[in-house]
PDB file of N, CA and C in Angstrom:
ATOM      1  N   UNK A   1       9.275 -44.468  -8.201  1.00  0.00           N
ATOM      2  CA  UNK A   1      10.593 -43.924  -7.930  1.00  0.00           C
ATOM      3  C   UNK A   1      11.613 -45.041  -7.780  1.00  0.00           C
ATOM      4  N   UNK A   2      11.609 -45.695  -6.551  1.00  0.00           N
ATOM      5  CA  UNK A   2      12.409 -47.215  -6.724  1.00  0.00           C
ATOM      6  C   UNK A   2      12.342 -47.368  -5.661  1.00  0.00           C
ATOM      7  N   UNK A   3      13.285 -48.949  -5.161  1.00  0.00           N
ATOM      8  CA  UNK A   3      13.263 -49.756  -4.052  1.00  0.00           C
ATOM      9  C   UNK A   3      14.140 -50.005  -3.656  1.00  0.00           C
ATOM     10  N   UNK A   4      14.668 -50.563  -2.605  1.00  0.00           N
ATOM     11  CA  UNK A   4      15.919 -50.433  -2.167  1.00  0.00           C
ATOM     12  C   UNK A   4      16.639 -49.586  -2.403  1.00  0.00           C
ATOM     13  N   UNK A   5      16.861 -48.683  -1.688  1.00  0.00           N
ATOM     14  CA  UNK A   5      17.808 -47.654  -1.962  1.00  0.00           C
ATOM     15  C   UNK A   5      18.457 -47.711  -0.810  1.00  0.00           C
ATOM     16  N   UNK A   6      20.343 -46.888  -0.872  1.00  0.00           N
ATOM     17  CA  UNK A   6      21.102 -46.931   0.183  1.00  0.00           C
ATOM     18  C   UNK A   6      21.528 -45.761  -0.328  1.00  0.00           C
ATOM     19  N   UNK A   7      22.088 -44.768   0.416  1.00  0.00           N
ATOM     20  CA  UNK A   7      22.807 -43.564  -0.048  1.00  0.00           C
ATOM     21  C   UNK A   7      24.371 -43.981  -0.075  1.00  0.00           C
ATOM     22  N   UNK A   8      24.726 -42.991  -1.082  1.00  0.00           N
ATOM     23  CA  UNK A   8      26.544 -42.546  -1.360  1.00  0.00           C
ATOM     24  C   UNK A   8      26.936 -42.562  -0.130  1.00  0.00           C
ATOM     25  N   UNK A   9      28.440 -43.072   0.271  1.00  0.00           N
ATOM     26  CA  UNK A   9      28.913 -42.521   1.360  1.00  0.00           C
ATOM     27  C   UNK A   9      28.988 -40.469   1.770  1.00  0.00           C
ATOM     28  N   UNK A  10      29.173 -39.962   0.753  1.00  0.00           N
ATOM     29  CA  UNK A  10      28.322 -38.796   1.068  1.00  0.00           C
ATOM     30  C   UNK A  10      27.346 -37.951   0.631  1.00  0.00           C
ATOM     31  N   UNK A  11      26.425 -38.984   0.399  1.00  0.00           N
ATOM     32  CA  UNK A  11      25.147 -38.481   1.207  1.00  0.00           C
ATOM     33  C   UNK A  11      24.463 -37.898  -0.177  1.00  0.00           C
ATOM     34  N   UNK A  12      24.797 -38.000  -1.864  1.00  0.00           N
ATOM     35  CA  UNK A  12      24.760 -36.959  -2.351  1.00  0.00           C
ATOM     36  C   UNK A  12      23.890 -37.330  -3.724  1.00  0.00           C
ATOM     37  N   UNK A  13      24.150 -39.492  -3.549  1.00  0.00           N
ATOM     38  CA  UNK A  13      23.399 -40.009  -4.575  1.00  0.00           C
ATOM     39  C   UNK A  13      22.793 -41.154  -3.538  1.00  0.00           C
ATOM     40  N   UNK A  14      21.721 -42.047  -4.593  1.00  0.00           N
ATOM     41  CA  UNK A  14      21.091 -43.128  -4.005  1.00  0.00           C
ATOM     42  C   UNK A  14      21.482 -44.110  -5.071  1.00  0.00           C
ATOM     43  N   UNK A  15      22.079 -45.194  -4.880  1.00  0.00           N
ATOM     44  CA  UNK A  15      21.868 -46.341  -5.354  1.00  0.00           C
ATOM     45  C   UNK A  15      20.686 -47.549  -5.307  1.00  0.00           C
ATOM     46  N   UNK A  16      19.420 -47.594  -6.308  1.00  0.00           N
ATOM     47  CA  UNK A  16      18.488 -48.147  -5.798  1.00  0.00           C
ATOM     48  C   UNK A  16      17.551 -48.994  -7.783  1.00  0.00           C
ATOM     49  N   UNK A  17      16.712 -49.625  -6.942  1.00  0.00           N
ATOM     50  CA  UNK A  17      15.995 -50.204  -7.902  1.00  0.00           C
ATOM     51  C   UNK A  17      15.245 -49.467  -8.736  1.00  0.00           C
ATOM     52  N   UNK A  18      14.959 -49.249  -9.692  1.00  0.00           N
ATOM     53  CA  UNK A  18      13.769 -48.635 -10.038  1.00  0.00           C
ATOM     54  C   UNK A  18      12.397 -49.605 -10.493  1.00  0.00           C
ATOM     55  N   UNK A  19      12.349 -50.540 -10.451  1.00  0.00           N
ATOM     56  CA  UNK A  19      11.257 -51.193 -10.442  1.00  0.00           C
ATOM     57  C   UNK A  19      11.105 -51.987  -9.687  1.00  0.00           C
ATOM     58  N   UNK A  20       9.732 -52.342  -8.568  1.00  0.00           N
ATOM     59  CA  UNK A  20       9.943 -53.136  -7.559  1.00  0.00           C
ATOM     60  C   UNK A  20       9.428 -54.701  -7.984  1.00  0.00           C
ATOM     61  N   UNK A  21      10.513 -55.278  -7.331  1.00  0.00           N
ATOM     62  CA  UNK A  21      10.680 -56.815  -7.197  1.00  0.00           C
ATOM     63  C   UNK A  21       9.677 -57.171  -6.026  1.00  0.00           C
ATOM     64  N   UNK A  22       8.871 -58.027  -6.520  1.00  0.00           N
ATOM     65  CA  UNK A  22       8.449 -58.419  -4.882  1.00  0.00           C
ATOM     66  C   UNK A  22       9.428 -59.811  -4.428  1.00  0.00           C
ATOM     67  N   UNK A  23       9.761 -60.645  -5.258  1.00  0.00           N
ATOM     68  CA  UNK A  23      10.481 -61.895  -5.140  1.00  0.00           C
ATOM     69  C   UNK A  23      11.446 -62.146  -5.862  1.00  0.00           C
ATOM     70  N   UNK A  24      12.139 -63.104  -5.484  1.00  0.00           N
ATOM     71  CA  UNK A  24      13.525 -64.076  -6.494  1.00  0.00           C
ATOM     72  C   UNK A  24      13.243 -64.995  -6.901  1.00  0.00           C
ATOM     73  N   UNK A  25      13.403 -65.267  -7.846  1.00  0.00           N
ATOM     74  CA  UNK A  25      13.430 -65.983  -8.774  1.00  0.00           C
ATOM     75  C   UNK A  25      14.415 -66.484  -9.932  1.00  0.00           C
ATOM     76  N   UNK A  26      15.240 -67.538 -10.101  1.00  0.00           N
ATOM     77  CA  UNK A  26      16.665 -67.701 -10.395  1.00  0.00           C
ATOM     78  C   UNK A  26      16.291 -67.922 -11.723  1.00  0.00           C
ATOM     79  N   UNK A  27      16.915 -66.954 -12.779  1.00  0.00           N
ATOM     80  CA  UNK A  27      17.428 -67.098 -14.110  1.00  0.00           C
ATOM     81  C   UNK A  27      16.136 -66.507 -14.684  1.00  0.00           C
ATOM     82  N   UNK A  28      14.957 -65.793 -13.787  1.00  0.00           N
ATOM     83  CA  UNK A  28      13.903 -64.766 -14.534  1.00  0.00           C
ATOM     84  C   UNK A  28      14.984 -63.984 -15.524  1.00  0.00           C
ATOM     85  N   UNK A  29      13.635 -63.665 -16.673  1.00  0.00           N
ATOM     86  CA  UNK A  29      13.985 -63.277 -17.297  1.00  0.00           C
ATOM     87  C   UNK A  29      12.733 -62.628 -18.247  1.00  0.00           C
ATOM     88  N   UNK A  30      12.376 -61.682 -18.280  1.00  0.00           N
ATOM     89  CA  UNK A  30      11.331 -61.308 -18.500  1.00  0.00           C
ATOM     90  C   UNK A  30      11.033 -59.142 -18.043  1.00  0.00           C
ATOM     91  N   UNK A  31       9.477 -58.913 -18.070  1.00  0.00           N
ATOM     92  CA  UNK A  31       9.449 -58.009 -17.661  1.00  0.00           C
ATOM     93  C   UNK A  31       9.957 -57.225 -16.637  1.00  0.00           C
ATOM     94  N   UNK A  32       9.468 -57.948 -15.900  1.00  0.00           N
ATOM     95  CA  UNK A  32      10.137 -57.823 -13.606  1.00  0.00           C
ATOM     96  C   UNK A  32      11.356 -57.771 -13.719  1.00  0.00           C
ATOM     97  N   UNK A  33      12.607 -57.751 -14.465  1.00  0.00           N
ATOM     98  CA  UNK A  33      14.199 -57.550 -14.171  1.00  0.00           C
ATOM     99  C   UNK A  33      14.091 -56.292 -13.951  1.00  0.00           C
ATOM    100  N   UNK A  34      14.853 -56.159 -12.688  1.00  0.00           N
ATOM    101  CA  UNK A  34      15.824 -55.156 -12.092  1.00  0.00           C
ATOM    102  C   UNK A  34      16.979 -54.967 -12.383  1.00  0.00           C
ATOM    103  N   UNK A  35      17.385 -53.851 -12.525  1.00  0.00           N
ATOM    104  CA  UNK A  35      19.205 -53.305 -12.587  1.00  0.00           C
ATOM    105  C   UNK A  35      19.057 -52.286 -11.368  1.00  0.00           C
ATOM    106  N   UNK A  36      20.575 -51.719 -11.707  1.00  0.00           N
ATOM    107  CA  UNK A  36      20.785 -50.789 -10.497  1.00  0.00           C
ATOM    108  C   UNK A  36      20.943 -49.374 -11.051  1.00  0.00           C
ATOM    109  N   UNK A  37      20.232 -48.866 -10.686  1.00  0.00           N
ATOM    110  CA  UNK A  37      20.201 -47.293 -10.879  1.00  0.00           C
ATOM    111  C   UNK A  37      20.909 -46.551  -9.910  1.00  0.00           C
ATOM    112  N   UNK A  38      21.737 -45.191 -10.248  1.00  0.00           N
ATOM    113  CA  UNK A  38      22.053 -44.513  -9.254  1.00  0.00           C
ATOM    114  C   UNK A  38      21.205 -42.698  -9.521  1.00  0.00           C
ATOM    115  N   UNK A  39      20.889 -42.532  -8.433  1.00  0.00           N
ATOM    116  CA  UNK A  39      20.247 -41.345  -8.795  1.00  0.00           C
ATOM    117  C   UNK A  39      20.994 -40.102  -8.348  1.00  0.00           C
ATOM    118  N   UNK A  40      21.623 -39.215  -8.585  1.00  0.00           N
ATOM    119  CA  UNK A  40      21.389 -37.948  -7.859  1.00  0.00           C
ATOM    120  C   UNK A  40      21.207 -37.026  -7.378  1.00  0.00           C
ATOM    121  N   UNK A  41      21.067 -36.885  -6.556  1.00  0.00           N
ATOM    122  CA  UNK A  41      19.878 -36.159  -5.710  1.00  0.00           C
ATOM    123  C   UNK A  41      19.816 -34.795  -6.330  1.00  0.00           C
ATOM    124  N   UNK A  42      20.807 -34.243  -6.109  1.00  0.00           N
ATOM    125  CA  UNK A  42      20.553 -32.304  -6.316  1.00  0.00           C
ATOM    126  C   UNK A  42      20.188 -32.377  -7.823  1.00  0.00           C
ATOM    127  N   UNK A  43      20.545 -33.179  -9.055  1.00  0.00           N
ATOM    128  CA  UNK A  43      20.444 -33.011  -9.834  1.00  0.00           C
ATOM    129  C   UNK A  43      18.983 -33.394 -10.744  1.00  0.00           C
ATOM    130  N   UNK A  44      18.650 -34.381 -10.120  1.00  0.00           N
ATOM    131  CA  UNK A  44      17.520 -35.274 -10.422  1.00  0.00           C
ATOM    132  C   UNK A  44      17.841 -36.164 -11.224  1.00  0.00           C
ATOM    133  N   UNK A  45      18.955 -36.598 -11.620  1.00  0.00           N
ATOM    134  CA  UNK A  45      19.011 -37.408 -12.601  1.00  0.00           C
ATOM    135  C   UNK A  45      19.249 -38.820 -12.415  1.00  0.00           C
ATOM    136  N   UNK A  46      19.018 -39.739 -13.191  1.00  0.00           N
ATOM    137  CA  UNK A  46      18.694 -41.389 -13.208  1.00  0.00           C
ATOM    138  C   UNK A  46      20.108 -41.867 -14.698  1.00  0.00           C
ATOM    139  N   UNK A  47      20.798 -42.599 -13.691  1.00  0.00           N
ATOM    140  CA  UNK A  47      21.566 -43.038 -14.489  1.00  0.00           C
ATOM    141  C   UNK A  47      21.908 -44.751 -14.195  1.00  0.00           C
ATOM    142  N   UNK A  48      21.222 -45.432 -14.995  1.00  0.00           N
ATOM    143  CA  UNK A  48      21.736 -47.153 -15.018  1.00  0.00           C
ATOM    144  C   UNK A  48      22.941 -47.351 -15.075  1.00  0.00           C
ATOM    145  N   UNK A  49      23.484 -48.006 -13.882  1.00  0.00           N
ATOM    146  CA  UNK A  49      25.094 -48.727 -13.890  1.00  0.00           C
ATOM    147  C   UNK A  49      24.972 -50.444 -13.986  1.00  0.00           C
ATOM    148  N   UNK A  50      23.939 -50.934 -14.273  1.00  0.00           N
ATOM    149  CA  UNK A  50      23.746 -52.520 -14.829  1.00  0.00           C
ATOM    150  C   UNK A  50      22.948 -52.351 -15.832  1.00  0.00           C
ATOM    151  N   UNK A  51      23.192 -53.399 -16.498  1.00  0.00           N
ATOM    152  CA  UNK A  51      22.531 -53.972 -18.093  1.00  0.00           C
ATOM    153  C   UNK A  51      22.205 -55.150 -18.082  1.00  0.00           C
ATOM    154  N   UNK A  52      21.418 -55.689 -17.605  1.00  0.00           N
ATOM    155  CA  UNK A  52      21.452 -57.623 -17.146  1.00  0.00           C
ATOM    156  C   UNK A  52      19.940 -57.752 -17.682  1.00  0.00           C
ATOM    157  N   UNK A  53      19.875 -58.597 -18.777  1.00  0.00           N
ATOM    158  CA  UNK A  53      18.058 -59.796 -18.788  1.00  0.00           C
ATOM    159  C   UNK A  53      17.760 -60.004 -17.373  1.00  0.00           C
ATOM    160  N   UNK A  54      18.833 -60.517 -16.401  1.00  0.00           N
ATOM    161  CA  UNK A  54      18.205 -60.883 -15.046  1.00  0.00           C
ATOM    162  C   UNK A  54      17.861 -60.131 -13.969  1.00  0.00           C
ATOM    163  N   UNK A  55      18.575 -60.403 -13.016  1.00  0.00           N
ATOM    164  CA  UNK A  55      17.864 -59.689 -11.715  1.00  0.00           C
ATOM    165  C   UNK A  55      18.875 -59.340 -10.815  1.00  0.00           C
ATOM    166  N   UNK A  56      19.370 -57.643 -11.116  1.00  0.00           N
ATOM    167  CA  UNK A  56      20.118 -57.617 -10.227  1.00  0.00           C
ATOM    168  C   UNK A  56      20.073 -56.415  -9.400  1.00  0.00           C
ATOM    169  N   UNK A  57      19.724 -56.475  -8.259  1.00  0.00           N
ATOM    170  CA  UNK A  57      18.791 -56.015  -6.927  1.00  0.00           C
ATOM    171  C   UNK A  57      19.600 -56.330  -5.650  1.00  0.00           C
ATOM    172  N   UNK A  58      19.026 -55.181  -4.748  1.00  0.00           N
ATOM    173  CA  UNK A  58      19.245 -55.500  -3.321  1.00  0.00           C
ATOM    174  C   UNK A  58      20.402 -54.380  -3.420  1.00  0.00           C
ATOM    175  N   UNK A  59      21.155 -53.312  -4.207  1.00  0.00           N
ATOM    176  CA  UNK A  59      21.829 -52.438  -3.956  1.00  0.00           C
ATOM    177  C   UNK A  59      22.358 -52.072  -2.750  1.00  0.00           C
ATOM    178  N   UNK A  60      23.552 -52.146  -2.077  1.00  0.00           N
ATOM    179  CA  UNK A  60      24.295 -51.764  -1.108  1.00  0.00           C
ATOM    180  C   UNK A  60      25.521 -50.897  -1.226  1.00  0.00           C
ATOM    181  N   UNK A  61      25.621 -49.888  -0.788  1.00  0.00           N
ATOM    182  CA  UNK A  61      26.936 -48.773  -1.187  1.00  0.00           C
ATOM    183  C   UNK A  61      28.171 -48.968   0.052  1.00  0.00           C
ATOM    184  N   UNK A  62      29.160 -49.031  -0.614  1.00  0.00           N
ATOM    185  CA  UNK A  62      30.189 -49.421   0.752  1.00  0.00           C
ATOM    186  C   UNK A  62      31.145 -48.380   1.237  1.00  0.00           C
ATOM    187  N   UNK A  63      31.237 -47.948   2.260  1.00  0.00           N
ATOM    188  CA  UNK A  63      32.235 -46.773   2.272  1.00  0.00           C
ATOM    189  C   UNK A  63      33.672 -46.578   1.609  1.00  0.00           C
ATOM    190  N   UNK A  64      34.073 -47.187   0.918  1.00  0.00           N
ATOM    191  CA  UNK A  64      34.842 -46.876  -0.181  1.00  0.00           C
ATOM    192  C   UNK A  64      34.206 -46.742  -1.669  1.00  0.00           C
ATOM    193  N   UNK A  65      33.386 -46.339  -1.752  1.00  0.00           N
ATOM    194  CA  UNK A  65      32.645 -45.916  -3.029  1.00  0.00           C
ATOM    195  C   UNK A  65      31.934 -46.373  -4.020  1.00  0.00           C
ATOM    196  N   UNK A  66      32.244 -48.049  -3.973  1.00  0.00           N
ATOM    197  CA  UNK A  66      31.749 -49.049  -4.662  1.00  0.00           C
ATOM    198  C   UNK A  66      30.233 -49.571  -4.444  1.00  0.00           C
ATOM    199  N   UNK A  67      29.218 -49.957  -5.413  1.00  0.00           N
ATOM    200  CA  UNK A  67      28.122 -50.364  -5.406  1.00  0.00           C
ATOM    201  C   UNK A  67      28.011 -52.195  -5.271  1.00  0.00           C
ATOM    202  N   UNK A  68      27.642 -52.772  -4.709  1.00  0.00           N
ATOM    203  CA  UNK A  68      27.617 -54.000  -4.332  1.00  0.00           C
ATOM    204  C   UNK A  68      26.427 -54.625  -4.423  1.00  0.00           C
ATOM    205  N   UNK A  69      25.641 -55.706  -5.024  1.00  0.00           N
ATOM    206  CA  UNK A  69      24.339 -56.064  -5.263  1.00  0.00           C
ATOM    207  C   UNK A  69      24.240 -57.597  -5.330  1.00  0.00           C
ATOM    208  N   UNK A  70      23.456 -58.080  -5.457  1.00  0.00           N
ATOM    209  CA  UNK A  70      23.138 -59.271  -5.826  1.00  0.00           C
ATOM    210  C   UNK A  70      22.722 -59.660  -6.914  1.00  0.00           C
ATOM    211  N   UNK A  71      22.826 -60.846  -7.600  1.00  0.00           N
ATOM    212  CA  UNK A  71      22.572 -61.077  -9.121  1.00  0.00           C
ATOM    213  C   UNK A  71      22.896 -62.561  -9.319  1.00  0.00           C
ATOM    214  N   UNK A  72      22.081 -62.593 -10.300  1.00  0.00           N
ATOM    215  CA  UNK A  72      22.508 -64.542 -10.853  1.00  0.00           C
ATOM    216  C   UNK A  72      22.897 -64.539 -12.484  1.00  0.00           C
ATOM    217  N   UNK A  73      23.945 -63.562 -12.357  1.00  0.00           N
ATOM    218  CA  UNK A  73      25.074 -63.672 -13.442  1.00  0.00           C
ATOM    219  C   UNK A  73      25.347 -64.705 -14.183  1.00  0.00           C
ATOM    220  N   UNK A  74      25.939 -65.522 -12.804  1.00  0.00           N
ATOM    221  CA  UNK A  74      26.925 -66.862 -13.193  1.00  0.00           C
ATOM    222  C   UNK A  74      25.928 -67.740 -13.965  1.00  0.00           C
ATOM    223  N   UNK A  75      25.118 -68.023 -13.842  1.00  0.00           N
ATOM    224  CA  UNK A  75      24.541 -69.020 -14.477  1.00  0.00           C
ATOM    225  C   UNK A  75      24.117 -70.581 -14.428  1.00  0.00           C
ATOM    226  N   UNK A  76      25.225 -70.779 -13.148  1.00  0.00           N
ATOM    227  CA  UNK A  76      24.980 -72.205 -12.600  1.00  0.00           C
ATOM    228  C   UNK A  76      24.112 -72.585 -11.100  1.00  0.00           C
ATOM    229  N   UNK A  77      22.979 -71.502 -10.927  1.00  0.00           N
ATOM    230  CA  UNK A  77      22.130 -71.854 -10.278  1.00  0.00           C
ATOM    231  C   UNK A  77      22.545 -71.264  -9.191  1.00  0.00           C
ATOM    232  N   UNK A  78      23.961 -70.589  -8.806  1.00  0.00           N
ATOM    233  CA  UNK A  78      24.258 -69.984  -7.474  1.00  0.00           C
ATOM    234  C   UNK A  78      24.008 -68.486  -7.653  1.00  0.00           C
ATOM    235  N   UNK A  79      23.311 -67.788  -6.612  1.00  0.00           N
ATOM    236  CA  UNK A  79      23.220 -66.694  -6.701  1.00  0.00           C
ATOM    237  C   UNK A  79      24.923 -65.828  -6.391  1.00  0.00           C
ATOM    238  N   UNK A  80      25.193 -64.926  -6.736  1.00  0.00           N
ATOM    239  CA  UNK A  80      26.361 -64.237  -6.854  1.00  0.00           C
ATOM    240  C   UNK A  80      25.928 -62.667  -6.382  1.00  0.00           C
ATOM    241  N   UNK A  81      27.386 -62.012  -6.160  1.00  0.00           N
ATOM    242  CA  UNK A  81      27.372 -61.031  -5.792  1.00  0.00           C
ATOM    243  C   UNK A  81      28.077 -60.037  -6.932  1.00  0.00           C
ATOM    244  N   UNK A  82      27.447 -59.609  -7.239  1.00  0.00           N
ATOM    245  CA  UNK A  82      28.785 -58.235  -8.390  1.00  0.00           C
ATOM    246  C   UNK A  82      29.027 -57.061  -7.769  1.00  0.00           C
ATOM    247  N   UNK A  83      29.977 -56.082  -8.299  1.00  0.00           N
ATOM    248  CA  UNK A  83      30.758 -55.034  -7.478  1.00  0.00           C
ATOM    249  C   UNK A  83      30.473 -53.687  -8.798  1.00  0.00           C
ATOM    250  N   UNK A  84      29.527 -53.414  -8.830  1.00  0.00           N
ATOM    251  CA  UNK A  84      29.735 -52.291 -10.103  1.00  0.00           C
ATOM    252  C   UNK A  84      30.800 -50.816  -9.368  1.00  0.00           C
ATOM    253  N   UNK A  85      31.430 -50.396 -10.700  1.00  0.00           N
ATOM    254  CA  UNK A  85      32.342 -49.347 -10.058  1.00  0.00           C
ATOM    255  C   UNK A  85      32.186 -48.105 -11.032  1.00  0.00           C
ATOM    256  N   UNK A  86      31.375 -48.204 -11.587  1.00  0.00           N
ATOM    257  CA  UNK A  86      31.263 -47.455 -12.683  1.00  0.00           C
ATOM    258  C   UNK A  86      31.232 -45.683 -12.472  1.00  0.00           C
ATOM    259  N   UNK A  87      30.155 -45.881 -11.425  1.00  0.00           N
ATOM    260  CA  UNK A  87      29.726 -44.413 -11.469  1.00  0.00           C
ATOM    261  C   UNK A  87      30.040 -43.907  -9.923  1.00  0.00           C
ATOM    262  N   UNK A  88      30.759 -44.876  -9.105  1.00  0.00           N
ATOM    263  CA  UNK A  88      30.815 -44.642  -7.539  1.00  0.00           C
ATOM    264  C   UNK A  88      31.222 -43.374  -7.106  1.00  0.00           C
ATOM    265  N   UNK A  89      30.914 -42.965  -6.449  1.00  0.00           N
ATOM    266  CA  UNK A  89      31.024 -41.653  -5.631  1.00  0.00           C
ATOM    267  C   UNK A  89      32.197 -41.719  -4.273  1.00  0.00           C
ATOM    268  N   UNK A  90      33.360 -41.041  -4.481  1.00  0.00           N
ATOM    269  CA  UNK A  90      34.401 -41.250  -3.474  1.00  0.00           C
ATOM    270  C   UNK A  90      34.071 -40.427  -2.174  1.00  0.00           C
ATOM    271  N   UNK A  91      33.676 -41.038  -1.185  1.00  0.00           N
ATOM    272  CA  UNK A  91      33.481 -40.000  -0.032  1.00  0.00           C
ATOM    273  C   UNK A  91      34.479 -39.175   0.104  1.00  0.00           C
ATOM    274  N   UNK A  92      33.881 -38.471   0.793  1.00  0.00           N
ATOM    275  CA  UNK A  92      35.129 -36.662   1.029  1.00  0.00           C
ATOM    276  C   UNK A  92      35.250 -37.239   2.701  1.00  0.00           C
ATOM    277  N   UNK A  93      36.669 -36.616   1.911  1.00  0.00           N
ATOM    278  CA  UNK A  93      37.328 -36.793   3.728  1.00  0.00           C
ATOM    279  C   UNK A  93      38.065 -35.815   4.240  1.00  0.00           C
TER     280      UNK A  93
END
């Protein structure tokens, strides 16, 4: 099913891994890459909001709607943070 998961601010999808990472490893590239999936729930459905060779994991949802993760994008050995906005879910207020 997947790993790391955090729910929508309401409550309605999961933002999470679908294949588990046990470790990091900078500039993998291979089978073991992770993206970020968002799932939701009532519907059952699995929809990828990253496309990366690398590794980008650790999914966090922020109460303004945005998906937040970790990844080594950049390329110069620093790990980075990206902001996917693709598919975010606006909490109800």
């Amino acid at each position: 099913m997947g790993v790391y998961a955090t729910f929508s601010p309401d409550g309605k999808k999961l933002a999470i891994n679908r294949k588990s990472q046990s470790y990091w490893r900078k500039y993998y590239r291979g089978a073991y890459q992770t993206d970020v999936t968002v799932m939701d729930i009532a519907a059952k459905k699995f929809t990828d909001v990253t496309d990366f060779d690398g590794i980008d994991s650790w999914p966090m949802w922020s109460q303004d709607g945005h998906i937040y993760f970790v990844s080594d994008r950049e390329g110069d050995g620093l790990t980075t943070s990206g902001a996917c906005v693709k598919v975010a879910a606006k909490p109800n207020r």
